[in-house]
Protein backbone atom coordinates (compact mmCIF):
# COMPACT_ATOMS: atom_id res chain seq x y z
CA UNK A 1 -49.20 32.73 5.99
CA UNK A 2 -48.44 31.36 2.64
CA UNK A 3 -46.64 27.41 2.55
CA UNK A 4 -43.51 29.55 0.61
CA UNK A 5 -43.44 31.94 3.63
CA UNK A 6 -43.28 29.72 6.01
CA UNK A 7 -40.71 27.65 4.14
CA UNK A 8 -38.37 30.68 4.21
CA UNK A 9 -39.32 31.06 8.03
CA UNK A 10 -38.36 27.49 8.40
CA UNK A 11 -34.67 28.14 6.60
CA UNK A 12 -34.59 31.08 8.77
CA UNK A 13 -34.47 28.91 11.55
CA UNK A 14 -32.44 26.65 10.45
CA UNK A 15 -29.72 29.36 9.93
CA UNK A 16 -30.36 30.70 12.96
CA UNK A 17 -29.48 27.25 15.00
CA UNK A 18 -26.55 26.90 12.60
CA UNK A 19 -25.30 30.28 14.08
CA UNK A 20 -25.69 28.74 17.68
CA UNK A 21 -24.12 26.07 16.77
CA UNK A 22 -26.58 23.29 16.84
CA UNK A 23 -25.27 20.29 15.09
CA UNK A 24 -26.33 20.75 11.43
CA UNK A 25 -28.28 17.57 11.52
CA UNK A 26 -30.31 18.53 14.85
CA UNK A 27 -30.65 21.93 13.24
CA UNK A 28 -32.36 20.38 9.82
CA UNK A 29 -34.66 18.13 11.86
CA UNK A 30 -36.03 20.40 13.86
CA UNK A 31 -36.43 23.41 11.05
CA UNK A 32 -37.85 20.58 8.99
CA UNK A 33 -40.32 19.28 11.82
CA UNK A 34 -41.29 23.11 12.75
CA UNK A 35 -41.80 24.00 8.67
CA UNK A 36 -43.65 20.46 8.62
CA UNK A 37 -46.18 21.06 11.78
CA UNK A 38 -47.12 24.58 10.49
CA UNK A 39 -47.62 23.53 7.19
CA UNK A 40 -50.02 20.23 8.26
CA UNK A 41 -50.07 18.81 11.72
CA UNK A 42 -47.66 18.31 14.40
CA UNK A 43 -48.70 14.10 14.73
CA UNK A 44 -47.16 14.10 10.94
CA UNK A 45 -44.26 15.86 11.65
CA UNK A 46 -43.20 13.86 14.05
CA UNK A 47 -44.44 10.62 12.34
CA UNK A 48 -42.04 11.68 9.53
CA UNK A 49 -38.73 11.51 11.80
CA UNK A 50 -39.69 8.15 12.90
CA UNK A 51 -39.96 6.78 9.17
CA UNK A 52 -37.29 8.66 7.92
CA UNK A 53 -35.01 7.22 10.88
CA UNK A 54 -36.11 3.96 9.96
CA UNK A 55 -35.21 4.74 6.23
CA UNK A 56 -32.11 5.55 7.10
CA UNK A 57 -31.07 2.67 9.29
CA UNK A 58 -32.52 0.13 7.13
CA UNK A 59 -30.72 1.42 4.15
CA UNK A 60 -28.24 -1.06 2.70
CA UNK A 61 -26.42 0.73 0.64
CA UNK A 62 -25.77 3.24 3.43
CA UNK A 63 -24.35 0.51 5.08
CA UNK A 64 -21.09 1.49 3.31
CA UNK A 65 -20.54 4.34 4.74
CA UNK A 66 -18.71 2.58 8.31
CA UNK A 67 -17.44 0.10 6.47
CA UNK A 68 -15.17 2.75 4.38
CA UNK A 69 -14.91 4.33 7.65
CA UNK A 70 -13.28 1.63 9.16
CA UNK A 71 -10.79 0.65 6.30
CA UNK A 72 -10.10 4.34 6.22
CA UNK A 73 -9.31 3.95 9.85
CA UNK A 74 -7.26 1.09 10.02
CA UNK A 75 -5.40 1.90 6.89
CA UNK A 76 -3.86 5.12 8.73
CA UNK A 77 -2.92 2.58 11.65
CA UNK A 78 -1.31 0.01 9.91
CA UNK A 79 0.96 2.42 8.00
CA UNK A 80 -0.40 2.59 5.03
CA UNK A 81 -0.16 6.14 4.32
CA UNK A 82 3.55 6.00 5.13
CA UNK A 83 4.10 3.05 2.68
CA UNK A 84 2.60 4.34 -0.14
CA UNK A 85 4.17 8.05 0.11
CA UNK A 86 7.93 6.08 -0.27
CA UNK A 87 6.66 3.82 -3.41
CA UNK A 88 6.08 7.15 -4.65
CA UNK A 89 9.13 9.04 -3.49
CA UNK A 90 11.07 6.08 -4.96
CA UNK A 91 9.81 6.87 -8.61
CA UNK A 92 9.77 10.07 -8.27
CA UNK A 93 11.89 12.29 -5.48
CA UNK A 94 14.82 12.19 -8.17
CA UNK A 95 12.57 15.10 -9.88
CA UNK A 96 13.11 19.23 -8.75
CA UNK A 97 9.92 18.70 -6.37
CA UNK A 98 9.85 15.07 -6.06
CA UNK A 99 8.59 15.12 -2.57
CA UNK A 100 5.57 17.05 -3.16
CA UNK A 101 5.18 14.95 -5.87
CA UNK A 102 5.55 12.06 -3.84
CA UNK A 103 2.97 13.52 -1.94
CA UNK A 104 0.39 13.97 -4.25
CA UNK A 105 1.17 10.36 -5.00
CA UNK A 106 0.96 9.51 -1.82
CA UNK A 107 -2.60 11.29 -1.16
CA UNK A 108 -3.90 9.79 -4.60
CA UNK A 109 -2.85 6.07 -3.11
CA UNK A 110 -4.39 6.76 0.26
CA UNK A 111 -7.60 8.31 -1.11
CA UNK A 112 -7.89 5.51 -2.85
CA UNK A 113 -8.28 3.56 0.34
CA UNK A 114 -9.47 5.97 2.97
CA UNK A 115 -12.12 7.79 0.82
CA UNK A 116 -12.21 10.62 3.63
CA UNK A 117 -9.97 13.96 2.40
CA UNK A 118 -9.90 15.01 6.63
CA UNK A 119 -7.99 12.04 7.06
CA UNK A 120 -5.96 12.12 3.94
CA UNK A 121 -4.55 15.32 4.85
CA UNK A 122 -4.35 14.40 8.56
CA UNK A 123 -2.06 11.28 7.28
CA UNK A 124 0.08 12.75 4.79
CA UNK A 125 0.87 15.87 7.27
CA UNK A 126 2.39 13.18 9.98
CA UNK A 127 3.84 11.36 7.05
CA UNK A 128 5.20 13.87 4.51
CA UNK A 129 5.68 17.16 6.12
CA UNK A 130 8.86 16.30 8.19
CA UNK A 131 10.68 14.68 5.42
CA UNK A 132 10.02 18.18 3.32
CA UNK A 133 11.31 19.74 5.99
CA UNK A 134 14.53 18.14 6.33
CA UNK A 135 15.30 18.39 2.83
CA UNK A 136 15.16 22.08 2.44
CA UNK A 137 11.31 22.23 1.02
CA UNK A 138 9.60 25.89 1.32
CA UNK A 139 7.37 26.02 3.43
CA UNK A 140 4.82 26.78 1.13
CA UNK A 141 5.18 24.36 -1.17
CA UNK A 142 5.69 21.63 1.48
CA UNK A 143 2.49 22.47 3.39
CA UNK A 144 0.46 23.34 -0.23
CA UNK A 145 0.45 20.39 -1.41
CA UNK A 146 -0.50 18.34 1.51
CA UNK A 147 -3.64 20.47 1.68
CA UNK A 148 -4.19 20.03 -1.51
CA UNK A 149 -3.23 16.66 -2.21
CA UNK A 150 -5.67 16.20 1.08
CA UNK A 151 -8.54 16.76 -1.50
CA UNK A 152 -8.31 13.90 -3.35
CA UNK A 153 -9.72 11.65 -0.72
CA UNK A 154 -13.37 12.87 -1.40
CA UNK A 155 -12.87 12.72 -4.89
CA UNK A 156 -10.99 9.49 -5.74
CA UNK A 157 -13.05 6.73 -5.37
CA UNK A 158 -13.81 5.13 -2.63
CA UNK A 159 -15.67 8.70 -1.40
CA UNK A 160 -17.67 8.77 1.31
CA UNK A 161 -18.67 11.87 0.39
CA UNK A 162 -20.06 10.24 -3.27
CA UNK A 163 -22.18 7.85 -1.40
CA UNK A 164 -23.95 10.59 0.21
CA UNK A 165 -24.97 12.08 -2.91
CA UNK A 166 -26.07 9.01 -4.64
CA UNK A 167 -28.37 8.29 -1.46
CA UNK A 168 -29.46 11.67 -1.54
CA UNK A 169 -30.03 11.87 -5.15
CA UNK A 170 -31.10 8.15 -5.78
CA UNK A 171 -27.96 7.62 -8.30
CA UNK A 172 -26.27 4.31 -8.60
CA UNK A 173 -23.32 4.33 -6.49
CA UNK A 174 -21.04 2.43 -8.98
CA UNK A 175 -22.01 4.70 -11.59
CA UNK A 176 -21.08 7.79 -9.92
CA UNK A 177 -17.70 5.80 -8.84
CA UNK A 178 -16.72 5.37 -12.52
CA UNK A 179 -18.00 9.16 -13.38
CA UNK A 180 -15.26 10.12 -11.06
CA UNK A 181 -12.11 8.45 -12.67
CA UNK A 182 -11.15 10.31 -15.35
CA UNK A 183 -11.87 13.65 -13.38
CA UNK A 184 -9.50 12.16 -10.18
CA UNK A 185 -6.59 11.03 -12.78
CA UNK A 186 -7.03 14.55 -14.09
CA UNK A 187 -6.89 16.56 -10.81
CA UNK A 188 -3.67 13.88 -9.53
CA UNK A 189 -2.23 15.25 -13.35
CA UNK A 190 -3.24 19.23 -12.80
CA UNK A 191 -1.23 18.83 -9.09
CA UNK A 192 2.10 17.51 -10.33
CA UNK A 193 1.86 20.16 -13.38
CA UNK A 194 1.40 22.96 -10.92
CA UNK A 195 4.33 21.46 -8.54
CA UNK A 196 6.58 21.34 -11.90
CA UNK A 197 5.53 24.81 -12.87
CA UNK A 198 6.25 26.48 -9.51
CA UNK A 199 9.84 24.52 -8.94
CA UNK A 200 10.64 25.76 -12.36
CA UNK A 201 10.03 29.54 -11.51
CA UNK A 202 11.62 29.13 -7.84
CA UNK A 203 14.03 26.02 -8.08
CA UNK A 204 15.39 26.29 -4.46
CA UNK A 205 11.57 25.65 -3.49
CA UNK A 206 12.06 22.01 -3.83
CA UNK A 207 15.67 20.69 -4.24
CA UNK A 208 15.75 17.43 -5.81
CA UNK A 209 16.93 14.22 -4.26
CA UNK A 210 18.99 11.91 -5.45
CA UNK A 211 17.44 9.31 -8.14
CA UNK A 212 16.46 5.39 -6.49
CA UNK A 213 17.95 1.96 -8.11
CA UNK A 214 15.55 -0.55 -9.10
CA UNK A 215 16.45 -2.42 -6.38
CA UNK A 216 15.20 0.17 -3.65
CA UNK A 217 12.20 0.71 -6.06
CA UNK A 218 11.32 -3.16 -5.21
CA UNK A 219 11.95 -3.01 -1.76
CA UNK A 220 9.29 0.30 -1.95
CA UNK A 221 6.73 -1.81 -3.62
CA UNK A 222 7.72 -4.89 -1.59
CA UNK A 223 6.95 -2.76 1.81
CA UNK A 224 3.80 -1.60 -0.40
CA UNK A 225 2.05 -4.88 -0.71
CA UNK A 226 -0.97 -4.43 2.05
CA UNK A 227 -1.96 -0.56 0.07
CA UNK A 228 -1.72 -2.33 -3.31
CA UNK A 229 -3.51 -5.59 -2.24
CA UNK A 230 -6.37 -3.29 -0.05
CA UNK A 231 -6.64 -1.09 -3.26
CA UNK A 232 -6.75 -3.55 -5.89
CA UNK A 233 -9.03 -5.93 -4.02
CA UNK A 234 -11.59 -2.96 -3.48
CA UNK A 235 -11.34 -1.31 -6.62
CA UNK A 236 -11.08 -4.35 -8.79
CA UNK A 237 -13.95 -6.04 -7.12
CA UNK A 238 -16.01 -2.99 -7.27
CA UNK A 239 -15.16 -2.36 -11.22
CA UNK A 240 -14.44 -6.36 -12.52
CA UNK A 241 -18.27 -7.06 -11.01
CA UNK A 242 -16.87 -9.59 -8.45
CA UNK A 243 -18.00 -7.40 -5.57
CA UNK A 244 -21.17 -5.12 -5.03
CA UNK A 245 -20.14 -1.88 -3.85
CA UNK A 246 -21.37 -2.72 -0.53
CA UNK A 247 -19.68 -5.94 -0.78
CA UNK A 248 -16.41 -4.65 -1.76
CA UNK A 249 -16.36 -2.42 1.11
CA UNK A 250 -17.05 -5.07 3.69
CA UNK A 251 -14.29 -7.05 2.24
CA UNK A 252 -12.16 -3.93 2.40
CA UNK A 253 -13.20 -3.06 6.26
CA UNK A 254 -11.92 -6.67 6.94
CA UNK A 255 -8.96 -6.69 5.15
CA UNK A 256 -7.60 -3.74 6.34
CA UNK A 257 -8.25 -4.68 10.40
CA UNK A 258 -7.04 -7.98 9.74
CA UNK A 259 -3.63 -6.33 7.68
CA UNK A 260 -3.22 -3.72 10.58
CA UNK A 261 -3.35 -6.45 12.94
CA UNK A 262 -1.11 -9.29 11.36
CA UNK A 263 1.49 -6.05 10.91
CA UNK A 264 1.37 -5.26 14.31
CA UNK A 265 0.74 -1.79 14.03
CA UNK A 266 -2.73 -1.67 16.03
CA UNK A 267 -2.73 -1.90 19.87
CA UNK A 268 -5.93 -3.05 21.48
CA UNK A 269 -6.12 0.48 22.91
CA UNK A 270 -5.92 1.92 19.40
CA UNK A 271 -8.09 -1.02 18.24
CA UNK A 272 -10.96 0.17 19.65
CA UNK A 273 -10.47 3.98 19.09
CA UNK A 274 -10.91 3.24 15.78
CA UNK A 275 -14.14 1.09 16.06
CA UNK A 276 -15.36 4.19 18.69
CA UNK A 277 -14.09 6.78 15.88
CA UNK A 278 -15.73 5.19 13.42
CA UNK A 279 -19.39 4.45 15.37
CA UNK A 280 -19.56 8.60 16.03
CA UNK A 281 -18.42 9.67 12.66
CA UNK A 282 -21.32 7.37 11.16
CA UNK A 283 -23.78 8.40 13.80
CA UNK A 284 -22.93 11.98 13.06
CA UNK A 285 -23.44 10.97 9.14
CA UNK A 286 -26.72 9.05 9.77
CA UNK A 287 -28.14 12.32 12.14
CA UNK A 288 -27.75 14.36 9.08
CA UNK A 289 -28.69 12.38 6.35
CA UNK A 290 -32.55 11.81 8.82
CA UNK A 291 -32.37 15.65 9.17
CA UNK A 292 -31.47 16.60 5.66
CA UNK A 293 -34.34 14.11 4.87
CA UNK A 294 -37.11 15.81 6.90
CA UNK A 295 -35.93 18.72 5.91
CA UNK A 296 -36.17 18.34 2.43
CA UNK A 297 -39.80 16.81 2.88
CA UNK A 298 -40.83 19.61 4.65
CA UNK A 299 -39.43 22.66 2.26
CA UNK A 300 -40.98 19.85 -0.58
CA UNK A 301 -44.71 20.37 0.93
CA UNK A 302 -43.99 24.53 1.32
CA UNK A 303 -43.47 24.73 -2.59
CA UNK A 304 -40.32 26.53 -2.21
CA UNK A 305 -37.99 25.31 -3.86
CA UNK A 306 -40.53 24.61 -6.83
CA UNK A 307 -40.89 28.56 -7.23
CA UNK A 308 -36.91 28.74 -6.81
CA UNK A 309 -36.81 26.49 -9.71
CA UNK A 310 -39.52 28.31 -12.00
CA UNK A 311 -37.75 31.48 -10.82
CA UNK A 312 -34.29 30.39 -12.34
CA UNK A 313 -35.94 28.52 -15.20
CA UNK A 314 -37.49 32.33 -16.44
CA UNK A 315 -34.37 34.37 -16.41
CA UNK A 316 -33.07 34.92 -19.45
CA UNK A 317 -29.81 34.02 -19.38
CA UNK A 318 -27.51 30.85 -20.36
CA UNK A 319 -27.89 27.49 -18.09
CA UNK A 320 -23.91 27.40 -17.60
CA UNK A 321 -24.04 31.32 -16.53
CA UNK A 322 -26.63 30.01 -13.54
CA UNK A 323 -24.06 26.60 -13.24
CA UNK A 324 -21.18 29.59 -12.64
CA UNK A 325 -23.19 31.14 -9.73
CA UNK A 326 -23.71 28.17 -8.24
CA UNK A 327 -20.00 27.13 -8.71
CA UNK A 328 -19.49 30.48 -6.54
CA UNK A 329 -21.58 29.42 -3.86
CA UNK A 330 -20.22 26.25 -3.05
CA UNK A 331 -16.71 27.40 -3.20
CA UNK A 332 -18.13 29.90 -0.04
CA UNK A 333 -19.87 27.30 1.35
CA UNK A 334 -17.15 24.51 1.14
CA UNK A 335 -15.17 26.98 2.86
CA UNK A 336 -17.43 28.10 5.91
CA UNK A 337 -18.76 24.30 5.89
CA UNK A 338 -17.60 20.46 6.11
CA UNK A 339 -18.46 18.67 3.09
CA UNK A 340 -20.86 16.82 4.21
CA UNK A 341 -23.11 19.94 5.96
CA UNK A 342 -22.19 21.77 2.36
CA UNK A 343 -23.97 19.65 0.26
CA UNK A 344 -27.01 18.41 2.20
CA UNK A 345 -28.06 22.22 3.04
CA UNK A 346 -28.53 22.83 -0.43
CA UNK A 347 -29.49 19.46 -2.22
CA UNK A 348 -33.46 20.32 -1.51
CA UNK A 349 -33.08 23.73 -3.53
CA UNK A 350 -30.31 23.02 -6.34
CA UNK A 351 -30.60 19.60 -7.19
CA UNK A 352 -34.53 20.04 -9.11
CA UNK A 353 -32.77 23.01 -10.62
CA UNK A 354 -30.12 21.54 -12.24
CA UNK A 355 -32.49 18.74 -13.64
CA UNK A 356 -34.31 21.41 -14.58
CA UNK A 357 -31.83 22.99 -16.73
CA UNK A 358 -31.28 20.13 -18.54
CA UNK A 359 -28.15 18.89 -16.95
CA UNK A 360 -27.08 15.28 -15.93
CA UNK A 361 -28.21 13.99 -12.31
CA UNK A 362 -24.47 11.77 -12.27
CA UNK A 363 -21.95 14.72 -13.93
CA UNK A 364 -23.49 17.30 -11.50
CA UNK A 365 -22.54 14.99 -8.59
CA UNK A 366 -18.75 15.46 -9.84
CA UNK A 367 -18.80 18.48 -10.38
CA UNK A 368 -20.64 19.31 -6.85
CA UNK A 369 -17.70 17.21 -5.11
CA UNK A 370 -15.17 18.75 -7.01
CA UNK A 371 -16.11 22.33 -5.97
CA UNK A 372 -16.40 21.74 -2.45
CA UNK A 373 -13.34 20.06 -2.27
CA UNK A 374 -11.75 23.26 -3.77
CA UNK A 375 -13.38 25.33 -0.84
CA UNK A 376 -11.63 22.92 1.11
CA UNK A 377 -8.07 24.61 0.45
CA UNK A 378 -9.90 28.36 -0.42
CA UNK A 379 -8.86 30.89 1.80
CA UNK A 380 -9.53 32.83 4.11
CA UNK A 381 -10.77 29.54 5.99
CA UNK A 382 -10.10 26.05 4.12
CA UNK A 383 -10.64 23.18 6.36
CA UNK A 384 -7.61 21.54 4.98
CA UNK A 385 -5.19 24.74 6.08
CA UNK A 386 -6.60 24.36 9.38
CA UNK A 387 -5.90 20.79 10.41
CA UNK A 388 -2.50 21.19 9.24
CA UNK A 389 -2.08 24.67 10.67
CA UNK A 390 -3.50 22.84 14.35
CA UNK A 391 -0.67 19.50 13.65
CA UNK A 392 2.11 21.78 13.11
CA UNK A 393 2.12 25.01 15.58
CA UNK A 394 4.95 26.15 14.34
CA UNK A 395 3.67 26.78 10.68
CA UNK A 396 2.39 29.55 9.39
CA UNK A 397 -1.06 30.24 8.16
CA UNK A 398 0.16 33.18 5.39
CA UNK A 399 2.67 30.17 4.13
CA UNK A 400 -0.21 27.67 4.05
CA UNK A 401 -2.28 29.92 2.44
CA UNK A 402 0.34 31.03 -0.53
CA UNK A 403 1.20 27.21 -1.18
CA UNK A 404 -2.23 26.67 -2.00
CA UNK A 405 -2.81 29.15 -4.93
CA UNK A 406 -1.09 27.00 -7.75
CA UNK A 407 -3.16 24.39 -6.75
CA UNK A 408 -6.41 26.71 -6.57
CA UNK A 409 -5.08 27.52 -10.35
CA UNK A 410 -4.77 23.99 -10.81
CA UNK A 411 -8.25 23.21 -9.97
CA UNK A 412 -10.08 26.03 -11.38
CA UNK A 413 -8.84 25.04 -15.14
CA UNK A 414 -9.89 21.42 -14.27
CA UNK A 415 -13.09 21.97 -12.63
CA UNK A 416 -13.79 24.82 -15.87
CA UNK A 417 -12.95 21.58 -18.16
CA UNK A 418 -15.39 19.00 -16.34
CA UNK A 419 -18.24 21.97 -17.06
CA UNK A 420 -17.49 22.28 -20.45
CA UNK A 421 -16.69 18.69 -21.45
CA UNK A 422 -19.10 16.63 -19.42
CA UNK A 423 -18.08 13.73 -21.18
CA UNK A 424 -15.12 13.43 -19.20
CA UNK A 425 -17.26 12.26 -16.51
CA UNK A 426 -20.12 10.76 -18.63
CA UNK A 427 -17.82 8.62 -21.01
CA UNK A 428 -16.68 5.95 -18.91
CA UNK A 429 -20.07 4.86 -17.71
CA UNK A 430 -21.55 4.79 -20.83
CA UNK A 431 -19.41 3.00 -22.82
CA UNK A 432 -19.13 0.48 -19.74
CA UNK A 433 -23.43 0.68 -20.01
CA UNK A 434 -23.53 1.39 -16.18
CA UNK A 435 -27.16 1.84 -14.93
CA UNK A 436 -28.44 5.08 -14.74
């Protein structure tokens, strides 16, 4: 057999375990030592997980990854989520809406801290949902945009989901950070627009509430000090140069146990669910990123996805028409798949394509994060729909699903912009001369 048929055999497989539900990074190591073994010798394939493990563990700038996990963790405990969703119903639940736009608020404040859209929508549906509730919200609306306000957390920085594709891709982390600003402050825009638009065409959707004094807008940002102090430390290390990345998010990990503690809002019990929480989401994390590594080694040697890339490179049609397919794909795939399993299945194949089309290693990692986290909220799955369909019984699915679609609109135009404009992503790095 041919290397490129036995690379296809060794996707096969890896499909095939996917469909049996193998964990996605068991499934990628073993298609990738199989595809490996036939395609040299079985001593090297299994050499290769041992150096790739050791990669991986040694890596310091993967080292970030459970130390967001733990601020993310411990800003949920200590309230957090709660705080900053009032600072932001305080300037804004006056408005027709103002909840939801509280809530987007809210989700854009906690992203900024968490970095993890599962658990920014897991938050904000314990924190926002009941008050919508109470106050007459549609159930649409209410649920829409916590799913979709949910999204942010991949996409505002601090992502976890970022750092993956810089290791992956061997981008700068910062870099990549900054890329995603203008795109975030864009997407936080697009979601109060489409919350504006929607309680302008059905007004009893989202009744507004009655406007805040400055003096409960203090107390708000009084009771907001340990989200503003987390964020500001973080980001403005991160951005002033104070802090490496990884530096910035071991001061963050600290902070927010030590805030979460002095608060009082951690029990020991709950102390050490979140260090256990954290340990197996970054095992999980590390498993795949070894797999996706072997993997990707293995389909290297089999040629494939060099012929995929001369393939797409002789068609005769625009780079941004083969960009549109792809866009296609990974709203299907964010859907069936986590993030995480979404974007290291397919780095081997379409990240040497897109270099090869011409188009920038650092705005392609946007955009890629952007259109997974819109198959986060597609129908007729969307991860998002689900964890709030499984934390409130009660709701409805068909309601989740309808709230979603102005924000699908919403996100569609933005992520259309961000193709056509890559400077939005590709300004702020340069003119700050970030490494790339």
């Amino acid at each position: 057999m041919t290397p490129e048929i036995i690379g296809l055999l060794g996707v096969g497989s890896l499909l095939l375990m996917i469909v049996l539900h193998v964990p996605i990074g068991i499934s990628m190591g073993v298609a990738g030592v199989l595809t490996f073994g036939f395609l040299r010798n079985w001593s090297a394939a299994f050499s290769i997980v041992g150096a790739e493990a050791s990669t991986v563990f040694g890596s310091l700038e993967l080292a970030i990854i459970p130390l967001f996990l733990i601020m993310g963790s411990f800003a949920a405990s200590g309230g957090m989520g709660r705080d900053i969703y009032r600072l932001a119903y305080a300037f804004l639940g006056h408005y027709r809406g103002g909840l939801a736009l509280a809530t987007i608020g809210g989700c854009a404040g906690f992203g900024a801290v968490c970095g993890s859209s599962i658990a920014t929508v897991s938050t904000m549906t314990q924190v926002a949902h009941g008050e919508m509730v109470n106050r007459g919200y549609a159930a649409t609306l209410s649920s829409g945009s916590i799913a979709a306000g949910g999204t942010l957390g991949i996409l505002i920085p601090p992502s976890v989901i970022i750092v993956l594709y810089a290791v992956l891709s061997e981008q700068f982390i910062l870099t990549l950070f900054t890329a995603a600003l203008i795109p975030a402050v864009i997407a936080v825009i697009g979601y109060m627009a489409a919350i504006r638009i929607y309680v302008a065409i059905y007004p009893n959707a989202g009744p507004a509430g009655s406007r805040s004094t400055w003096g409960e807008r203090a107390v708000a940002v009084r009771d907001s000090w340990a989200t503003l102090i987390l964020g500001g430390v973080v980001a403005g290390g991160i951005y002033s140069g104070i802090f490496t990345v990884t530096e910035s998010a071991a001061v963050g990990a600290v902070l927010a146990v030590a805030i979460a503690v002095l608060r009082g809002r951690v029990s020991v019990a709950e102390f050490w669910k979140n260090l256990q929480s954290t340990a197996a989401t970054s095992a999980m994390l590390y498993v795949i990123l070894i797999g996706a590594n072997v993997f990707s080694y293995a389909l290297t040697l089999s040629r494939l996805p060099d012929n995929i890339v001369s393939w797409f490179g002789g068609l005769d049609v625009h780079p941004l028409m083969i960009i549109a397919g792809l866009m296609v794909i990974y709203v299907i795939l964010g859907a069936l798949f986590d993030t995480v399993s979404a974007m290291v299945l397919t780095m081997p194949f379409v990240f040497p394509l897109v270099l090869n089309l011409g188009f920038d290693p650092i705005w392609w990692g946007v955009v890629m994060v952007m259109v997974i986290e819109i198959g986060m909220i597609t129908p007729p799955i969307g991860i998002n729909a689900l964890i709030i369909k499984s934390m409130i019984p009660n709701s409805k699915l068909s309601d989740i699903y309808a709230g979603i679609v102005p924000f699908l609109l919403s996100d569609f135009m933005r992520l259309a912009l961000v193709i056509l404009f890559p400077a939005l992503t590709l300004w702020l790095p340069t003119i700050l001369d970030l490494p790339r």
